[in-house]
C-alpha atoms as a PDB file:
ATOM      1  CA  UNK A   1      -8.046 -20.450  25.511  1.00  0.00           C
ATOM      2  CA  UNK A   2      -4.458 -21.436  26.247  1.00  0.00           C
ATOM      3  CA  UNK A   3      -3.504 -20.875  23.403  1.00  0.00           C
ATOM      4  CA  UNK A   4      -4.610 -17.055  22.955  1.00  0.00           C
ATOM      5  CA  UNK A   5      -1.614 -16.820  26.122  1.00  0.00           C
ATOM      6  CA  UNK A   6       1.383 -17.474  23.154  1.00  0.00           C
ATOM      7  CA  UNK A   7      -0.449 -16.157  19.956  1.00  0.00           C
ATOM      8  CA  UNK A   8      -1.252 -12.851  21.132  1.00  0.00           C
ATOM      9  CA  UNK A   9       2.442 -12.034  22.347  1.00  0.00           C
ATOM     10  CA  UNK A  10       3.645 -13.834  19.212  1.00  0.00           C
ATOM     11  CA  UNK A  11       1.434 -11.563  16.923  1.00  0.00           C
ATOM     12  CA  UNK A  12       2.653  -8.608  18.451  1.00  0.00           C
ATOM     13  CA  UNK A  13       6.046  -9.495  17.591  1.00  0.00           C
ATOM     14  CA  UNK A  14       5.857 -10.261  14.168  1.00  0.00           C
ATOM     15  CA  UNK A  15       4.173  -6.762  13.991  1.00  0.00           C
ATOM     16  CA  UNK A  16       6.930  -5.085  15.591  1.00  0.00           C
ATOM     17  CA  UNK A  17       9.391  -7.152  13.530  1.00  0.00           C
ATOM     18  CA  UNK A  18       7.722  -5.989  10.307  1.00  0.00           C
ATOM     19  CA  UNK A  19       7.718  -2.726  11.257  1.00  0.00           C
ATOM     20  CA  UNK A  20      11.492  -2.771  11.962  1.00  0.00           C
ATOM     21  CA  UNK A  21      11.973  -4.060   8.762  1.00  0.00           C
ATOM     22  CA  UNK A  22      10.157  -1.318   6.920  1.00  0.00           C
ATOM     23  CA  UNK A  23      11.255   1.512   8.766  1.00  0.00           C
ATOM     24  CA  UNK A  24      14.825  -0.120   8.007  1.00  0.00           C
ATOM     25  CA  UNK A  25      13.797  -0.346   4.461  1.00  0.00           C
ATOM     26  CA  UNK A  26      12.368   3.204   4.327  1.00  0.00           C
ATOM     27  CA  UNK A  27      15.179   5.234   6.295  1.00  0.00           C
ATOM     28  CA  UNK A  28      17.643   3.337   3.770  1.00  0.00           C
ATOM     29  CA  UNK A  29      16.257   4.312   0.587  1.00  0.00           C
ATOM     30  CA  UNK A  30      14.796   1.279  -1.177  1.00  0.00           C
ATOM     31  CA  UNK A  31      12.178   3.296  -2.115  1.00  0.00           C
ATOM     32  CA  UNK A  32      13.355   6.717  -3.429  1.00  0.00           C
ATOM     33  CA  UNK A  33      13.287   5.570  -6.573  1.00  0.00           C
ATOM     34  CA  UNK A  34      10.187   3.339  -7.717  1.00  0.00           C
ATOM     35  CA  UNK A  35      10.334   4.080 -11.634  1.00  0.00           C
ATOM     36  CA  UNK A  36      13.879   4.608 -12.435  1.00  0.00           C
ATOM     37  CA  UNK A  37      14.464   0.852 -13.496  1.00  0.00           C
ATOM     38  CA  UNK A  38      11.067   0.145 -14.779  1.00  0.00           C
ATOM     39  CA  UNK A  39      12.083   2.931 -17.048  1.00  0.00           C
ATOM     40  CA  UNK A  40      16.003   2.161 -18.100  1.00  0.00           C
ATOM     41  CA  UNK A  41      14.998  -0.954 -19.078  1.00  0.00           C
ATOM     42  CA  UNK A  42      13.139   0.759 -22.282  1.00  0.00           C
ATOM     43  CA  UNK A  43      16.327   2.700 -22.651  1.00  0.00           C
ATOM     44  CA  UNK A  44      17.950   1.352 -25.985  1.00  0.00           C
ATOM     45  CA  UNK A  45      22.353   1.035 -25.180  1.00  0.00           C
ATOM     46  CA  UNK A  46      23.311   2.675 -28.486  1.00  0.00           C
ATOM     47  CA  UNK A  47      26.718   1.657 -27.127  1.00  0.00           C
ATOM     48  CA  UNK A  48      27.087  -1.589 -28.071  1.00  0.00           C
ATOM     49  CA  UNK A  49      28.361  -2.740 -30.851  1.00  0.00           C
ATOM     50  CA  UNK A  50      26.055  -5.440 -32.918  1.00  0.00           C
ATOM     51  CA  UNK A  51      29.131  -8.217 -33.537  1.00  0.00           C
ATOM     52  CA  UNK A  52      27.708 -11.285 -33.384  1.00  0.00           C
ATOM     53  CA  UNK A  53      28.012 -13.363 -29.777  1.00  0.00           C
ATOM     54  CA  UNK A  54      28.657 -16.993 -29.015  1.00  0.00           C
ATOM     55  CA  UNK A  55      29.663 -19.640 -31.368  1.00  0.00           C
ATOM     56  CA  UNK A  56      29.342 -18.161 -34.494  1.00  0.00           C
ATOM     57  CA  UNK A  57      31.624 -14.764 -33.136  1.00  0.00           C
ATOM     58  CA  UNK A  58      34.914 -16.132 -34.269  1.00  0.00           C
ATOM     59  CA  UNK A  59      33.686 -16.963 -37.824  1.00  0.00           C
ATOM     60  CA  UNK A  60      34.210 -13.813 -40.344  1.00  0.00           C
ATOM     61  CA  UNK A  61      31.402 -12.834 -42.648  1.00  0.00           C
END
């Protein structure tokens, strides 16, 4: 029974902690954008160039 005394006060911290932390996260933007990235990774770079990269880059064809 003692122990309810600290685990109830310490649960309702870590609630109000988490909450913090998503209001924080909320209110700063992390998620305004949920499919933007999932999506530019399928993007192809066209601007690239396809030269050859490591060892083999200073050898010429």
């Amino acid at each position: 029974m003692e122990s309810l005394y600290l685990l109830i006060p310490l649960s309702l911290v870590l609630a109000f902690v988490i909450g913090v932390i998503f209001w924080w996260a909320t209110r700063s933007g992390q998620f305004d954008d949920m499919e933007g990235p999932a999506h530019r990774i399928l993007m192809d770079d066209d601007s690239t160039s396809a030269a050859p990269r490591g060892k083999d880059a200073d050898k010429p064809d």
